[in-house]
N, C-alpha and C. Protein backbone atom coordinates (compact mmCIF):
# COMPACT_ATOMS: atom_id res chain seq x y z
N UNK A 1 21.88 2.15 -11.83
CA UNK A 1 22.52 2.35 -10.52
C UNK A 1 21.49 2.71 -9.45
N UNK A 2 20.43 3.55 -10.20
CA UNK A 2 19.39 4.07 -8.42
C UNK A 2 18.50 2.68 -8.76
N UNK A 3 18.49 2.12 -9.37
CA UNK A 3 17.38 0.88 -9.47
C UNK A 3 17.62 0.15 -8.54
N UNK A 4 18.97 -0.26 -8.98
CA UNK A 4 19.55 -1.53 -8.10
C UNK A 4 20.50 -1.16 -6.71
N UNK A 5 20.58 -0.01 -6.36
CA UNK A 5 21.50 0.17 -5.92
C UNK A 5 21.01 1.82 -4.69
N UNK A 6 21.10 2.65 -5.03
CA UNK A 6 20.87 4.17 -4.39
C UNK A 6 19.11 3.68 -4.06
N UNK A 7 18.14 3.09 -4.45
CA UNK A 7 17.20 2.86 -4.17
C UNK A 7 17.08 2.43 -2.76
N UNK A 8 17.36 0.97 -2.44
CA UNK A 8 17.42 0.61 -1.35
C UNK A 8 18.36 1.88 -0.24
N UNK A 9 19.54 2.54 -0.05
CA UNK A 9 19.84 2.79 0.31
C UNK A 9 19.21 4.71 1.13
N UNK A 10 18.18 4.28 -0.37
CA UNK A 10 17.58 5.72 0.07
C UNK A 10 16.43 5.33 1.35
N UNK A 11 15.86 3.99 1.01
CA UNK A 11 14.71 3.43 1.98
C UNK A 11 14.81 3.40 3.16
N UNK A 12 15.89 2.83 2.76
CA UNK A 12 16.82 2.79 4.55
C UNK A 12 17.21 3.74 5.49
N UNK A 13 17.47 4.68 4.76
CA UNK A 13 17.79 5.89 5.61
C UNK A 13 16.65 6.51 5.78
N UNK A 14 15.88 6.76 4.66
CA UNK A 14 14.05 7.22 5.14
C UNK A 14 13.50 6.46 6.49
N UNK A 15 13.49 5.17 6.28
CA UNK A 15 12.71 4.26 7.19
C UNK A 15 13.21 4.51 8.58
N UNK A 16 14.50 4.77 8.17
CA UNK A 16 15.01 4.83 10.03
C UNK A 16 14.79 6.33 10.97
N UNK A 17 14.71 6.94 10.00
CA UNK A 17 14.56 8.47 10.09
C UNK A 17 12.97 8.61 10.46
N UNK A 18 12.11 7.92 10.24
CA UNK A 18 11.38 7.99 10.36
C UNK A 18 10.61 7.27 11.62
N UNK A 19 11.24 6.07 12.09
CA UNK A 19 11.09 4.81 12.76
C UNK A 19 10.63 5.89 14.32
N UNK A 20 11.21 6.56 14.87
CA UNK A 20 10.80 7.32 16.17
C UNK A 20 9.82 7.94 15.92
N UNK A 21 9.15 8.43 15.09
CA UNK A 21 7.77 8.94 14.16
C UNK A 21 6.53 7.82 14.84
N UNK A 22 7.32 7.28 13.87
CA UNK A 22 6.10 5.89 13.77
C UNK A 22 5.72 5.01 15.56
N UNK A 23 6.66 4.86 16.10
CA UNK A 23 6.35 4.66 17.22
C UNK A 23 5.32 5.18 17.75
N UNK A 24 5.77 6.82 17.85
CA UNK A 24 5.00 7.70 18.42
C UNK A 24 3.09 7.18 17.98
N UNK A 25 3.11 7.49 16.86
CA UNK A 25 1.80 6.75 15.81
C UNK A 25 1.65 5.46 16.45
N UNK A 26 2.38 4.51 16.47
CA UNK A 26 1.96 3.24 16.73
C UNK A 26 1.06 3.50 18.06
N UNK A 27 1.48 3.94 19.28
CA UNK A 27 0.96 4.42 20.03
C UNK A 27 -0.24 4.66 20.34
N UNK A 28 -0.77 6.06 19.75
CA UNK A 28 -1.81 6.76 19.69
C UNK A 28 -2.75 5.94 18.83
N UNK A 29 -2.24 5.56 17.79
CA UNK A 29 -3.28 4.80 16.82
C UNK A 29 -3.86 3.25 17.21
N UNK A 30 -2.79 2.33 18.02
CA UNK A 30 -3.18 1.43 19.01
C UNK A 30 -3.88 1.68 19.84
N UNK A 31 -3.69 2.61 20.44
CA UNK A 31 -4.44 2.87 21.44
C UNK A 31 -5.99 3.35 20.95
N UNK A 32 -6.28 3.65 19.96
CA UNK A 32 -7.81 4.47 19.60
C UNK A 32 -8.40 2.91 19.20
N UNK A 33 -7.73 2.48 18.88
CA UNK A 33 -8.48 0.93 17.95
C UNK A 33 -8.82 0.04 19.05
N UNK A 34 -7.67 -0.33 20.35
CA UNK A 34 -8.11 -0.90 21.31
C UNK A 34 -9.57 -0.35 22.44
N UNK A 35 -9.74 0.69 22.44
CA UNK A 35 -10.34 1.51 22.79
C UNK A 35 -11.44 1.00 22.00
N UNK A 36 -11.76 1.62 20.80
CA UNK A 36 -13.20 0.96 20.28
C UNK A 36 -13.49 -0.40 20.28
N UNK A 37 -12.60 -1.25 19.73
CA UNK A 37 -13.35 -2.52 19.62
C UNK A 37 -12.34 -3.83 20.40
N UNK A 38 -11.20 -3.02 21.19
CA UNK A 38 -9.77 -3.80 22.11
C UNK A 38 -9.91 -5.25 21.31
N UNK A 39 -9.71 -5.28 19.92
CA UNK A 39 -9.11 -6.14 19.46
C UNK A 39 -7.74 -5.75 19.06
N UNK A 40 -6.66 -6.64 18.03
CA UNK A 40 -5.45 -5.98 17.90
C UNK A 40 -5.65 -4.64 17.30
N UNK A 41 -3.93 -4.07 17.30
CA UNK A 41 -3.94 -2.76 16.33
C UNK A 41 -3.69 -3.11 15.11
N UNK A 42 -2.68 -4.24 15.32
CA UNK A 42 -2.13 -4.36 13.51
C UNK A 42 -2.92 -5.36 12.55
N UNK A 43 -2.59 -5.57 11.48
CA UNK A 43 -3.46 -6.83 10.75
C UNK A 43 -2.11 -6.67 9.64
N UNK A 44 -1.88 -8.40 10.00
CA UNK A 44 -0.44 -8.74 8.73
C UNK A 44 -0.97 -9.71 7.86
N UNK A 45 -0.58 -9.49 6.58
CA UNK A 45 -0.68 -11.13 6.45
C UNK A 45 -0.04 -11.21 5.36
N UNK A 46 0.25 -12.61 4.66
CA UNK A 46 1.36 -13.03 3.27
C UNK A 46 1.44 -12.04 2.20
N UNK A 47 2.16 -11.13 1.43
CA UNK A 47 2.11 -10.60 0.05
C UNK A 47 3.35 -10.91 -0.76
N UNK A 48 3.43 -10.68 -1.90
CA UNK A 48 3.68 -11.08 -3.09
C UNK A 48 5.03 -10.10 -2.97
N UNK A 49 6.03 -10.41 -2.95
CA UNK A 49 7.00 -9.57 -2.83
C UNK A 49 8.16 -9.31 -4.10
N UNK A 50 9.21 -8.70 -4.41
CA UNK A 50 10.22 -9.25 -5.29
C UNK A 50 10.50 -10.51 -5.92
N UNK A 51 10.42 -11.15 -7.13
CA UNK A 51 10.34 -11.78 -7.84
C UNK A 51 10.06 -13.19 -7.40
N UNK A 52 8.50 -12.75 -7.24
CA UNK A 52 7.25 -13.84 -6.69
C UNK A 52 7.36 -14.24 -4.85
N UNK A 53 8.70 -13.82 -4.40
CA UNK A 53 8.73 -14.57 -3.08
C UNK A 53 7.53 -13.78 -2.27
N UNK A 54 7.41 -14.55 -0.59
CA UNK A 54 6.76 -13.82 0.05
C UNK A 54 7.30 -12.94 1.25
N UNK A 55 5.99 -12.27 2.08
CA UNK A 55 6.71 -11.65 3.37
C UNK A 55 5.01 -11.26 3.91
N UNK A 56 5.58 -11.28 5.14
CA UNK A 56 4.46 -10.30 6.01
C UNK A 56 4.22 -9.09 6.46
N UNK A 57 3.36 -8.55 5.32
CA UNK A 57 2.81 -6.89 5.33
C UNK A 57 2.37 -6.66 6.87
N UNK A 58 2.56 -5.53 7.39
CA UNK A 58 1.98 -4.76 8.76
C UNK A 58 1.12 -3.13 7.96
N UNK A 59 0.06 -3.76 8.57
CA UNK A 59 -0.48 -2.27 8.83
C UNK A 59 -1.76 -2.45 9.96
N UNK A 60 -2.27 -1.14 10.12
CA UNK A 60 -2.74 -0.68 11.21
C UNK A 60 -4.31 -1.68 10.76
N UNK A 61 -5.08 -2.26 11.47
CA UNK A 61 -6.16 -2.82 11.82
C UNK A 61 -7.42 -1.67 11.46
N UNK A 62 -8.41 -1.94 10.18
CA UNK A 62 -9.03 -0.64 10.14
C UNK A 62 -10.74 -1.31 10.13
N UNK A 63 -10.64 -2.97 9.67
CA UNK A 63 -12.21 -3.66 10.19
C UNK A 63 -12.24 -4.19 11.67
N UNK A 64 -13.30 -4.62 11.86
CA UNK A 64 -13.77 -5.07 12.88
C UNK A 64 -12.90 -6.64 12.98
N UNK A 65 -12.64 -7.18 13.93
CA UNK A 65 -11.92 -8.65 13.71
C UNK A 65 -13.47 -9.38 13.62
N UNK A 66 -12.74 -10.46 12.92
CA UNK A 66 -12.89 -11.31 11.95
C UNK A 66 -14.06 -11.08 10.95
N UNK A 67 -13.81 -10.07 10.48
CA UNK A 67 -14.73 -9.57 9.11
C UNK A 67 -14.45 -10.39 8.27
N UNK A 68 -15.52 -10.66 7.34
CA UNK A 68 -15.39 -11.44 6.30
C UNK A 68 -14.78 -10.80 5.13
N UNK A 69 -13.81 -11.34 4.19
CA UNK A 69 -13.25 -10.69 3.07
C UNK A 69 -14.12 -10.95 1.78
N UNK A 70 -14.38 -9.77 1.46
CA UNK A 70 -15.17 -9.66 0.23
C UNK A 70 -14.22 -9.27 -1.46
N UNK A 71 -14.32 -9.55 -2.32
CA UNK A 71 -13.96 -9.45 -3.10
C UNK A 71 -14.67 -8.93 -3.97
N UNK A 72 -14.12 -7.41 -4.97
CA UNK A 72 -15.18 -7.45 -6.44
C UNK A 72 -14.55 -8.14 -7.92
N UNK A 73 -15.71 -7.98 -8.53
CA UNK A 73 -15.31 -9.03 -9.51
C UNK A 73 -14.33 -9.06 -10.36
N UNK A 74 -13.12 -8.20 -10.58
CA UNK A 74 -12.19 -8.46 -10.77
C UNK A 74 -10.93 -9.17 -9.95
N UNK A 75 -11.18 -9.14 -8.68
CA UNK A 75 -10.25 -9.97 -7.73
C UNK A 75 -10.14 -8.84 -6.52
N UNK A 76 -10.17 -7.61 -6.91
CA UNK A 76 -9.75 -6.69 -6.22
C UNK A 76 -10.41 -6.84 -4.82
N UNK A 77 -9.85 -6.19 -3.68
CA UNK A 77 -10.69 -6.20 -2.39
C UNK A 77 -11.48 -5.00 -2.43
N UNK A 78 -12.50 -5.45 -1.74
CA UNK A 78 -14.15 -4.27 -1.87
C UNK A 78 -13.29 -3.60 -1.06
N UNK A 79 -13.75 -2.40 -1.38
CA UNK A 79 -13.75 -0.92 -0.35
C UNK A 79 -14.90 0.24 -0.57
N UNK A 80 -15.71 0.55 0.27
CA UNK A 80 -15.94 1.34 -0.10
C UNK A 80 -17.07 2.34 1.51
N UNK A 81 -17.10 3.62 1.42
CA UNK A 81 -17.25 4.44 2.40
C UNK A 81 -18.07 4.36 3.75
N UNK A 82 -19.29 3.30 3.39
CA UNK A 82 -20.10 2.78 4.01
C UNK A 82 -20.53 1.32 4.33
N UNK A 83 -18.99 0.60 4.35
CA UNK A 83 -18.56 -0.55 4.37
C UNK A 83 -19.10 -0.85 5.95
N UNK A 84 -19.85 -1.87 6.23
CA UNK A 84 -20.27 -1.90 7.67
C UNK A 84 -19.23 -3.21 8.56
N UNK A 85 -18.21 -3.23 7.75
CA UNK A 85 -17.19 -4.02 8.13
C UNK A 85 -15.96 -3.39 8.82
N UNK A 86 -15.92 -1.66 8.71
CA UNK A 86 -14.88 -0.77 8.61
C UNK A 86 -15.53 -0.42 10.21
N UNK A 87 -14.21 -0.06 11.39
CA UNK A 87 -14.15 0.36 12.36
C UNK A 87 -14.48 2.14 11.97
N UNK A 88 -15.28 2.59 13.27
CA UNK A 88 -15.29 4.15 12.91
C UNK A 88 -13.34 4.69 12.24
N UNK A 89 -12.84 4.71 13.40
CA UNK A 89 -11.26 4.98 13.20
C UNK A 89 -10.78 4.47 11.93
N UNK A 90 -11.33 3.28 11.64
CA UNK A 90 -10.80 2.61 10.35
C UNK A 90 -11.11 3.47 9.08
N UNK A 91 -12.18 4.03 9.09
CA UNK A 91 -12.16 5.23 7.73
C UNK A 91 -11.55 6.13 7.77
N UNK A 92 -11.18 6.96 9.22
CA UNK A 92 -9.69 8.18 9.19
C UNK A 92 -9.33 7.56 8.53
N UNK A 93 -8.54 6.73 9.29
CA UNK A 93 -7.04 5.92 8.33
C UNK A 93 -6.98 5.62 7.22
N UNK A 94 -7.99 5.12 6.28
CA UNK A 94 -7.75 5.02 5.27
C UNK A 94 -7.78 6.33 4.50
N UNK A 95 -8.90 7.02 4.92
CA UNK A 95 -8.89 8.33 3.88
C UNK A 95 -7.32 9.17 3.88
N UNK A 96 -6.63 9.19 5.08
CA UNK A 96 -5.41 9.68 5.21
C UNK A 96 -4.03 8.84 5.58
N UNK A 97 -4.50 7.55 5.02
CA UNK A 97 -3.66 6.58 4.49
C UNK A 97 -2.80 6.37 5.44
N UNK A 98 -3.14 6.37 7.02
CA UNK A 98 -2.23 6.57 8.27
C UNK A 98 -2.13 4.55 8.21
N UNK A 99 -3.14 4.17 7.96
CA UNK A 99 -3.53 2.53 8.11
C UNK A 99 -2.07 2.10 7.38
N UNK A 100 -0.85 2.58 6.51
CA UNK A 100 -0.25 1.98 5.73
C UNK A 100 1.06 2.40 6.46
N UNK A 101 1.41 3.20 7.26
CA UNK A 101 2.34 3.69 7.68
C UNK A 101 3.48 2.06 8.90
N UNK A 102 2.65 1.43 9.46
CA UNK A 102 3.61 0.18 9.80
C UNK A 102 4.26 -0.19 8.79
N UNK A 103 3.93 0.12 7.49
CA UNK A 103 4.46 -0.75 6.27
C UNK A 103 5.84 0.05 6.44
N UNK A 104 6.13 1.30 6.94
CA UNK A 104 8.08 1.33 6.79
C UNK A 104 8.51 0.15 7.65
N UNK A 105 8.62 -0.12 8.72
CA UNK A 105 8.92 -1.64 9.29
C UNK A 105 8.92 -2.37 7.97
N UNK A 106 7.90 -3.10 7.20
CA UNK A 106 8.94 -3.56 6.01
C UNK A 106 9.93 -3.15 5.48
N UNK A 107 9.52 -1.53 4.99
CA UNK A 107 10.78 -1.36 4.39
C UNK A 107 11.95 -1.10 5.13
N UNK A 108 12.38 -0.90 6.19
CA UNK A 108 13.10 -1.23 6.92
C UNK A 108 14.02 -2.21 6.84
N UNK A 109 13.12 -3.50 7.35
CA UNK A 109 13.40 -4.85 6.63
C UNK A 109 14.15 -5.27 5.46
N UNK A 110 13.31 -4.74 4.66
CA UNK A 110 13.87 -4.92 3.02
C UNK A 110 13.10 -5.50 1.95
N UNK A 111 11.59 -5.73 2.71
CA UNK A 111 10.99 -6.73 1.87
C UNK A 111 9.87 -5.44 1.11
N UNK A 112 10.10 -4.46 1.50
CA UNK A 112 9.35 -3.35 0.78
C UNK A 112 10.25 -2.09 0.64
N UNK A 113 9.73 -1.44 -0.54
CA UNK A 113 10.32 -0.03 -0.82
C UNK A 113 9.49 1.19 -0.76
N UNK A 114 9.52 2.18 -0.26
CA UNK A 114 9.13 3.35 -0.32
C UNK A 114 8.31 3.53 -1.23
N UNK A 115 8.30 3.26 -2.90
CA UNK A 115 7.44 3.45 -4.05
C UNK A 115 7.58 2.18 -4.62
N UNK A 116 6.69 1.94 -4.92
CA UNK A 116 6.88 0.97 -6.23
C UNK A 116 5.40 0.36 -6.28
N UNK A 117 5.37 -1.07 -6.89
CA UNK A 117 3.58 -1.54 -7.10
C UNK A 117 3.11 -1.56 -5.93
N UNK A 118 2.07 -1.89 -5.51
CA UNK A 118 1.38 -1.85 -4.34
C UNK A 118 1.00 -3.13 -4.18
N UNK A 119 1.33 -4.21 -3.34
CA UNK A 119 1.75 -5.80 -3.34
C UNK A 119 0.41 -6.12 -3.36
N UNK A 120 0.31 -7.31 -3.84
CA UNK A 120 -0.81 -8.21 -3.87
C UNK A 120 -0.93 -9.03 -3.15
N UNK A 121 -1.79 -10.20 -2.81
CA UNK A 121 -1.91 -11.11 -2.25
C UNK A 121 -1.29 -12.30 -3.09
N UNK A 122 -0.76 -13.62 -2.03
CA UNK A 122 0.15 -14.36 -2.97
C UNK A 122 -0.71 -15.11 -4.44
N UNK A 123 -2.07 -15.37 -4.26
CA UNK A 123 -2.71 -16.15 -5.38
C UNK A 123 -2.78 -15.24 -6.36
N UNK A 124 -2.67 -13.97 -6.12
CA UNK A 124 -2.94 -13.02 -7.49
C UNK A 124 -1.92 -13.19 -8.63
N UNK A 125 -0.49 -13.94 -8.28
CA UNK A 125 0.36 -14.03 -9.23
C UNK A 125 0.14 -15.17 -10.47
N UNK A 126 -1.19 -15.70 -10.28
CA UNK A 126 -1.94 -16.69 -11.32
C UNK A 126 -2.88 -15.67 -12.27
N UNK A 127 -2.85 -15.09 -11.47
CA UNK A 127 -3.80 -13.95 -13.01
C UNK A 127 -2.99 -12.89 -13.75
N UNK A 128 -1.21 -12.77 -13.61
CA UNK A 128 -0.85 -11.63 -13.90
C UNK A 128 -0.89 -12.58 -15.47
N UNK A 129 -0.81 -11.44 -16.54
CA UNK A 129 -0.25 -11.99 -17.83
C UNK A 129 1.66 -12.00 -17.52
N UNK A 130 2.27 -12.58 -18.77
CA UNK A 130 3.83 -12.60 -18.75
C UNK A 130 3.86 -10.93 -18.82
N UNK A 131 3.15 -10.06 -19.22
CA UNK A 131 3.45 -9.02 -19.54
C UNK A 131 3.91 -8.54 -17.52
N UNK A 132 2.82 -8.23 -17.34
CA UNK A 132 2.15 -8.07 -15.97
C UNK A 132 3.14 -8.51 -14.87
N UNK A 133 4.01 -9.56 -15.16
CA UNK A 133 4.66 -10.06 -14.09
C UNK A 133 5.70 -9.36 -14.20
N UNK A 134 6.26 -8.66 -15.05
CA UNK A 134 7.41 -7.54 -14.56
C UNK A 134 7.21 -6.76 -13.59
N UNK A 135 6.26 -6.43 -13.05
CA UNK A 135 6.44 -5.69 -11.70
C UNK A 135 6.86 -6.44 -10.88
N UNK A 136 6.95 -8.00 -10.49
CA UNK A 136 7.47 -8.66 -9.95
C UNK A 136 9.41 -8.48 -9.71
N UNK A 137 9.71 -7.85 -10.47
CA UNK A 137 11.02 -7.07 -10.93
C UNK A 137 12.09 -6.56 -9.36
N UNK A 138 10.78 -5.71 -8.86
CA UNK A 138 11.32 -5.03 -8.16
C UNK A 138 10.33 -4.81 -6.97
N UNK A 139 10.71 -4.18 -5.67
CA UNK A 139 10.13 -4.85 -4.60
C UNK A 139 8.79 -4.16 -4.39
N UNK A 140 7.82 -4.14 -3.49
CA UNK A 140 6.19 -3.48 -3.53
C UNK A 140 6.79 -2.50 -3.03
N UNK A 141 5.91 -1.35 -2.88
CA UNK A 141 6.18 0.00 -1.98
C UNK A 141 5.02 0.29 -1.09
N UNK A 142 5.03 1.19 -0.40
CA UNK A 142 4.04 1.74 0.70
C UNK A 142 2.98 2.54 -0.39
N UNK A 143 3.74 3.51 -1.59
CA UNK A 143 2.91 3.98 -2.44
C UNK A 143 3.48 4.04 -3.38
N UNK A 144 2.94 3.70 -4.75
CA UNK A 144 3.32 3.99 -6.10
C UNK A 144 2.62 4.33 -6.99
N UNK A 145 2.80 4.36 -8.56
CA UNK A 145 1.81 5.08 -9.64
C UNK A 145 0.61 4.74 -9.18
N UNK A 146 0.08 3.73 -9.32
CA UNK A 146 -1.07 3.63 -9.44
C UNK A 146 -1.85 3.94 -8.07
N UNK A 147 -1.29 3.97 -7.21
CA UNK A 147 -1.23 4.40 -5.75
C UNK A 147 -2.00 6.36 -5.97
N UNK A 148 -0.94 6.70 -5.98
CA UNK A 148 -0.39 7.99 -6.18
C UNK A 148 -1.43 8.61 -7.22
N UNK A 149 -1.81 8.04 -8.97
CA UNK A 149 -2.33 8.76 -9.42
C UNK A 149 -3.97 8.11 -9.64
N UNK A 150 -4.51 7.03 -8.78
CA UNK A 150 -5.48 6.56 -9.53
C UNK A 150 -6.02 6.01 -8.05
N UNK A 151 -5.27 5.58 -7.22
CA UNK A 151 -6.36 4.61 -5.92
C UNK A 151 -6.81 3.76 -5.91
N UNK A 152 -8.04 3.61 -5.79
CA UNK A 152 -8.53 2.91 -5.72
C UNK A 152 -9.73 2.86 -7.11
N UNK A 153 -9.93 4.00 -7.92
CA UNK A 153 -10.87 4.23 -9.05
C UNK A 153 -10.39 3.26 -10.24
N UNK A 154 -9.22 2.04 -10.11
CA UNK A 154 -9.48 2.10 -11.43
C UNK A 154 -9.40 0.26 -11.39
N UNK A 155 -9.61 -0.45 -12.41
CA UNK A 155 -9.77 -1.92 -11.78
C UNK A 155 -8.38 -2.75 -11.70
N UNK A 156 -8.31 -3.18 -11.58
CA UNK A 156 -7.34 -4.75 -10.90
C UNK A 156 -6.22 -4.48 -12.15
N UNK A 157 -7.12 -5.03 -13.20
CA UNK A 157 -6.13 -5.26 -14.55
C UNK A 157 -5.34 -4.42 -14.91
N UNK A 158 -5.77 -3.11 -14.61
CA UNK A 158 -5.36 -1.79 -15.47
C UNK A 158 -4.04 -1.43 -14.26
N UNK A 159 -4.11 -1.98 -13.01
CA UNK A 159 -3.38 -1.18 -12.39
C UNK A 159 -1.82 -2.16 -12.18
N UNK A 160 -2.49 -3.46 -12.67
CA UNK A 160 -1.45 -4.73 -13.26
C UNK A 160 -0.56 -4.19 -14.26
N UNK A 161 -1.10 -3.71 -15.51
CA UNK A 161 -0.69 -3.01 -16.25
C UNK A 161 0.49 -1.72 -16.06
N UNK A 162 -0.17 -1.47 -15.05
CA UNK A 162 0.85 0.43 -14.84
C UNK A 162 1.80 0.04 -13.80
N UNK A 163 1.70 -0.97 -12.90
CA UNK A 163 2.78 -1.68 -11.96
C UNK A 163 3.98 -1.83 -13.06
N UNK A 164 3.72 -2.73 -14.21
CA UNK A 164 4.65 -3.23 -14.89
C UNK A 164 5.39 -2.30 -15.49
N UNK A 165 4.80 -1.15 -16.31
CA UNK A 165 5.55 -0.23 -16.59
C UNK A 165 6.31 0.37 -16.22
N UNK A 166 6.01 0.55 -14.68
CA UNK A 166 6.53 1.55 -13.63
C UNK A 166 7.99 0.67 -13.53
N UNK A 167 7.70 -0.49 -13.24
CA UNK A 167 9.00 -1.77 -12.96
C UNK A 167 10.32 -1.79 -14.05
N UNK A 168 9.63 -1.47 -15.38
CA UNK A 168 10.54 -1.41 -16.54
C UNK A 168 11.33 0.29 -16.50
N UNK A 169 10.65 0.53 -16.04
CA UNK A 169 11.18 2.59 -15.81
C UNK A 169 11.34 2.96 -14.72
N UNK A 170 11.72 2.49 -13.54
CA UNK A 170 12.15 2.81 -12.57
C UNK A 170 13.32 4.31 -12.72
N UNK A 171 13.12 5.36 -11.94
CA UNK A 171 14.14 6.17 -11.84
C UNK A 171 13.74 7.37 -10.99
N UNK A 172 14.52 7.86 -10.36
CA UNK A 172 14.50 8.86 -8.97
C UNK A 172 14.10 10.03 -9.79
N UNK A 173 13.59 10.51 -10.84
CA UNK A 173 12.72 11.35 -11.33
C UNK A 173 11.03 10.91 -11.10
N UNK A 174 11.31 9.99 -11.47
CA UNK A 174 9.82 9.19 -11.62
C UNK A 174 9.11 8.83 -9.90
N UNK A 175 10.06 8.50 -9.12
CA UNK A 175 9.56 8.37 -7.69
C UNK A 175 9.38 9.80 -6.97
N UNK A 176 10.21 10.20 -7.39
CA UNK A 176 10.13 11.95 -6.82
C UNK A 176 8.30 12.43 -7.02
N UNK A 177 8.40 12.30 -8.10
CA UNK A 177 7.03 12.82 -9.15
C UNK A 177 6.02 11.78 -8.34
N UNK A 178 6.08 10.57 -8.17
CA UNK A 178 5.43 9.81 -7.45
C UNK A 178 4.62 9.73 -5.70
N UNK A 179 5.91 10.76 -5.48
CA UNK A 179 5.99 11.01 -3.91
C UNK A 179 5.18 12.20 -3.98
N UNK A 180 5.60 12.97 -4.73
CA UNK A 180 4.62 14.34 -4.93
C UNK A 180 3.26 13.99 -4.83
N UNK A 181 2.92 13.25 -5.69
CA UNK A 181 1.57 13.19 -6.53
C UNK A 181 0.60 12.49 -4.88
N UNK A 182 1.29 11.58 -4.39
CA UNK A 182 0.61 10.96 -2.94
C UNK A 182 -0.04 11.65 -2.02
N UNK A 183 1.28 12.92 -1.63
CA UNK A 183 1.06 13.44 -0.80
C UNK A 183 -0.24 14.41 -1.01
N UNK A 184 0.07 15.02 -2.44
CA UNK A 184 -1.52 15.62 -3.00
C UNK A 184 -2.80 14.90 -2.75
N UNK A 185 -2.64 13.36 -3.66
CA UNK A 185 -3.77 12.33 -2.95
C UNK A 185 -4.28 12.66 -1.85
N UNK A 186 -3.51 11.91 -1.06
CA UNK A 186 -3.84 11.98 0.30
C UNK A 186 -4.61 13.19 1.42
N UNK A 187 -3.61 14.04 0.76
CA UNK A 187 -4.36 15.33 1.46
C UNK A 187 -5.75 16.05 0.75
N UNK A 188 -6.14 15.69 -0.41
CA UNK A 188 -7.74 16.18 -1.06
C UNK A 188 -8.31 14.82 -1.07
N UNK A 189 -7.74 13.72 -0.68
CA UNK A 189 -8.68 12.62 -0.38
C UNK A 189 -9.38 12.15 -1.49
N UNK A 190 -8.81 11.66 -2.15
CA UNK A 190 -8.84 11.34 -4.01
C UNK A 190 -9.07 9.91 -3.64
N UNK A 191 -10.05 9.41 -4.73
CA UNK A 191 -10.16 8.36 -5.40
C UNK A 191 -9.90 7.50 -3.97
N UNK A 192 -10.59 7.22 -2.96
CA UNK A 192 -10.53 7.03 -1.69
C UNK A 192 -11.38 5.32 -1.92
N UNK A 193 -12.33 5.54 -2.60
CA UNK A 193 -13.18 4.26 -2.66
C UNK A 193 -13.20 3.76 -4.33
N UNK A 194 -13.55 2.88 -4.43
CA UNK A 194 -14.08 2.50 -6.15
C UNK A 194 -15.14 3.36 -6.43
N UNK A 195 -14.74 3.79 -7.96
CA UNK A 195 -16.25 4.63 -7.99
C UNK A 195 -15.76 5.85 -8.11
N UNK A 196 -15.27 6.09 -7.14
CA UNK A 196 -14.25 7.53 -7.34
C UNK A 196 -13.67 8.03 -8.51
N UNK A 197 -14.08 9.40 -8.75
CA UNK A 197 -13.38 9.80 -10.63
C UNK A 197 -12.20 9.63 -10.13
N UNK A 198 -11.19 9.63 -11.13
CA UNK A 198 -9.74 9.74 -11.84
C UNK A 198 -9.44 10.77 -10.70
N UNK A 199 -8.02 10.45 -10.30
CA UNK A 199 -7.31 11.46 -9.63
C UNK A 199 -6.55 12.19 -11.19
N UNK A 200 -6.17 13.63 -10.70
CA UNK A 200 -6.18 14.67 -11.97
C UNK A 200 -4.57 15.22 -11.54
């Protein structure tokens, strides 16, 4: 019932509750990015949504426009502290994860949830195993397990892995615990880059 059902309905009422928030943010945070480099604020583009379809992610603009996309060798996108691709402002945001906050406008929408895997790009659905594609199950979130307890420290495959699980066990104990664990993240600034130990 909260899978299919009290889930969405909880998003919705979060997202909207929140939506005069975010404005406010949209704002201030547009405005600092135009200011340094007056290219856009946002940067969207295709992800991997509920059972394979697509949609267009929003979040806040944190490289320089038209940076080149780098990849490490598991598929994953490079990140890391002294990235000379990253706007000054663009490292706040990520370290305090403000860069992800347009993403309620998805969930809003419907094409994202509050918790769950953390969406991919659409070609990544050629490398999941059959195992792996159960996270496909259920819709991406703004933050989830692997979000929440690991970041960016751990590689591609492994976090393929803990998406899927999370997808098969969905339950408002488990997101609760999820939501907790973020907000901790976020605020001691855990596992921020690759490389980074284990969030604890």
């Amino acid at each position: 019932m909260y899978k299919n059902y009290f889930k969405r309905v909880l998003d919705f009422i979060i997202s909207l509750l929140f939506m005069p928030f975010l404005i406010v943010i949209i704002l201030i945070v547009g405005l600092v990015i135009k200011i340094e480099d007056r290219g856009p604020a946002f940067y969207s583009a295709k992800r991997l949504g509920k059972n394979g379809s697509t949609y267009k992610m929003y979040k806040f603009r944190t490289m320089k426009v038209n940076a080149p996309d780098i990849r490490n060798e598991d598929g994953s996108t490079f990140n890391a502290e002294n990235d000379t691709r990253l706007l000054k402002s663009g490292k706040l945001l990520r370290k305090l994860s403000i860069d992800e906050l347009p993403q309620l406008i998805n969930v809003f929408k419907g094409n994202m949830s509050i918790i769950g895997p953390r969406p991919d790009l659409p070609e990544t659905i050629n490398m999941y195993t059959k195992l792996q594609r159960k996270k496909l199950e259920v819709k991406p979130g703004i933050t989830g397990y692997t979000q929440a307890y690991f970041r960016n420290s751990i590689l591609q495959e492994e976090k393929f892995d803990f998406d899927a699980e999370y997808a098969r066990n969905v339950s408002f104990s488990q997101d609760l615990a999820i939501l907790i664990k973020t907000f901790r993240t976020v605020i001691f600034k855990e596992n921020v880059y690759k490389g980074d130990s284990y969030g604890k």
